[in-house]
C-alpha atoms as a PDB file:
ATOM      1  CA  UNK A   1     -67.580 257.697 111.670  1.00  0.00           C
ATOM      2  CA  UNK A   2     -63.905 256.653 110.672  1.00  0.00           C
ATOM      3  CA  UNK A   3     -63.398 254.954 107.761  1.00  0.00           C
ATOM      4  CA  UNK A   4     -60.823 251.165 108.162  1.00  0.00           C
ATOM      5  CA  UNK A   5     -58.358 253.248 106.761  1.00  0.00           C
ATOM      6  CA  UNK A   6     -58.062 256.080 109.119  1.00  0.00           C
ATOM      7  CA  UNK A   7     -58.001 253.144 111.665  1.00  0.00           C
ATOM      8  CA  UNK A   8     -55.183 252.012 111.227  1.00  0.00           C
ATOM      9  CA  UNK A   9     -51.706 253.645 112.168  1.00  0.00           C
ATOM     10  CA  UNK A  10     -49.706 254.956 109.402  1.00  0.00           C
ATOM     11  CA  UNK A  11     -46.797 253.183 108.319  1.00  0.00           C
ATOM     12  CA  UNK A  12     -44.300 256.021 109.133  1.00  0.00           C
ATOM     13  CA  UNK A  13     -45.564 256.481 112.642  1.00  0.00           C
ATOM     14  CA  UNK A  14     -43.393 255.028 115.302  1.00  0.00           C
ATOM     15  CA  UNK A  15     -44.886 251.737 117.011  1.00  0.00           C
ATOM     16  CA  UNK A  16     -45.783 251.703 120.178  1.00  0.00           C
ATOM     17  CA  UNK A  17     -44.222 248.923 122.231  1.00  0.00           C
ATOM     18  CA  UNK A  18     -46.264 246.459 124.130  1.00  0.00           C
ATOM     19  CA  UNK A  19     -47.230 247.445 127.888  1.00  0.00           C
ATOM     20  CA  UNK A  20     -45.243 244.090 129.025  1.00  0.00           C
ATOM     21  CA  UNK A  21     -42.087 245.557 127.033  1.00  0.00           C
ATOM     22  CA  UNK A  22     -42.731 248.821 128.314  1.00  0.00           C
ATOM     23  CA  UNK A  23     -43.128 247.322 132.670  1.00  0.00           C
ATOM     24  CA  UNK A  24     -39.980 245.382 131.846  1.00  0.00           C
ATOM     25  CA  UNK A  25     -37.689 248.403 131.273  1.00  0.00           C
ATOM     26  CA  UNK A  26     -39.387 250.788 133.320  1.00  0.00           C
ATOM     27  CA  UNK A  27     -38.860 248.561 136.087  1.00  0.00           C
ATOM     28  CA  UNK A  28     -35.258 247.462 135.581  1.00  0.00           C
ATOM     29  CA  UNK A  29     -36.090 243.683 135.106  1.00  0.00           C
ATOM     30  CA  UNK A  30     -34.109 241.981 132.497  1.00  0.00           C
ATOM     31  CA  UNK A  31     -36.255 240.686 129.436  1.00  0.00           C
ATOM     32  CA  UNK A  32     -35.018 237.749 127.455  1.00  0.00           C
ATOM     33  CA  UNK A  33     -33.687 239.652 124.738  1.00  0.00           C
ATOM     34  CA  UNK A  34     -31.257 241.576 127.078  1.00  0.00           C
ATOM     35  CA  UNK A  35     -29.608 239.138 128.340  1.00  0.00           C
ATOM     36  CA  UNK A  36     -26.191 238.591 127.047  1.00  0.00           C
ATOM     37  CA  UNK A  37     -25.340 235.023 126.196  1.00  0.00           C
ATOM     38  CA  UNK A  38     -22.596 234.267 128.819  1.00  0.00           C
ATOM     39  CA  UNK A  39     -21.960 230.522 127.833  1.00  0.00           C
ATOM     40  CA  UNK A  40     -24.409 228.836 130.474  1.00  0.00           C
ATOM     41  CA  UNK A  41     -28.424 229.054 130.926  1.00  0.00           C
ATOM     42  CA  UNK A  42     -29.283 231.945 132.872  1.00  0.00           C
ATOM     43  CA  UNK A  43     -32.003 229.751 134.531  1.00  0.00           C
ATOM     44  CA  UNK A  44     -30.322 226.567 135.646  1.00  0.00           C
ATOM     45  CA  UNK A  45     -26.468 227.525 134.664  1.00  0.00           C
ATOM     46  CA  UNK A  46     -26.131 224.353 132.240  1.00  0.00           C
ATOM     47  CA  UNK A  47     -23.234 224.999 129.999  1.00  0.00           C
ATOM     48  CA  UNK A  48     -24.123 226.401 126.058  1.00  0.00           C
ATOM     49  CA  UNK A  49     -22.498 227.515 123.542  1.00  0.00           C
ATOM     50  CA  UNK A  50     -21.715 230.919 122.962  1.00  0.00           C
ATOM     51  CA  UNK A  51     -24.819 232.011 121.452  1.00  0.00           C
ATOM     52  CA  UNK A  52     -27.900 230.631 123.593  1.00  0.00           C
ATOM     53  CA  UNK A  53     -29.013 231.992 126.612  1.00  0.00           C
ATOM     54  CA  UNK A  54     -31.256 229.058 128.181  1.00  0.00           C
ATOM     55  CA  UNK A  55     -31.071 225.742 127.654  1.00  0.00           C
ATOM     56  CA  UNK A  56     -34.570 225.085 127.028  1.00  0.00           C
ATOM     57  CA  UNK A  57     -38.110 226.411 126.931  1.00  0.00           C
ATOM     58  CA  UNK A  58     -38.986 225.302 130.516  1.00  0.00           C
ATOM     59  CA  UNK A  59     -35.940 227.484 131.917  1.00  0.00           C
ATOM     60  CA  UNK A  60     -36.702 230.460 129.991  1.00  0.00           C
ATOM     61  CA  UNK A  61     -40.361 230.442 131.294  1.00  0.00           C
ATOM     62  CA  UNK A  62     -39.175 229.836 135.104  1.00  0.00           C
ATOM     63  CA  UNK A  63     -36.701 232.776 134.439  1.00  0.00           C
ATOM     64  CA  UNK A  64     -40.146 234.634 133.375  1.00  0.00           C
ATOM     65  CA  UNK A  65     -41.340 233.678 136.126  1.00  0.00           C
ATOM     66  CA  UNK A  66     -39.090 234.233 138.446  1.00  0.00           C
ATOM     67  CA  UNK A  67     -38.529 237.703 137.502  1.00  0.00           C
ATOM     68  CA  UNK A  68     -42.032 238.919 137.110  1.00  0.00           C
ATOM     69  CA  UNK A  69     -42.455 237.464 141.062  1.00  0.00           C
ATOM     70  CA  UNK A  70     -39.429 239.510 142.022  1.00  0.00           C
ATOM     71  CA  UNK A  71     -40.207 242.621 140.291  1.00  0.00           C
END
């Protein structure tokens, strides 16, 4: 039997990413995070400034959405 210690992953071990993170990139559909800001929502193309990248929480979701439907 393992001990809690020997459990746990050490510190200097890389990190696996999460299997969502992991489907996203294998399959070539853009994740939040990669999307460049481009001045309007990606969702509903409301103009932002140059830093945001959806002008709300329901448009990022439907983005989500969207892309996990189209994958």
């Amino acid at each position: 039997m393992e001990t809690t210690h020997d459990s746990f992953p050490d510190s200097a071990l890389p990190v696996e990413r999460p299997p969502a993170a992991v489907a996203a990139s294998a399959s070539g559909t853009p994740t939040r995070a990669s999307l460049p800001a481009k001045g309007s929502c990606w969702y509903c193309e409301k103009p932002l400034d140059s830093v945001r990248r959806f002008c709300g929480k329901p448009c990022a979701d439907s983005f989500d959405e969207e892309a996990e439907f189209t994958r």
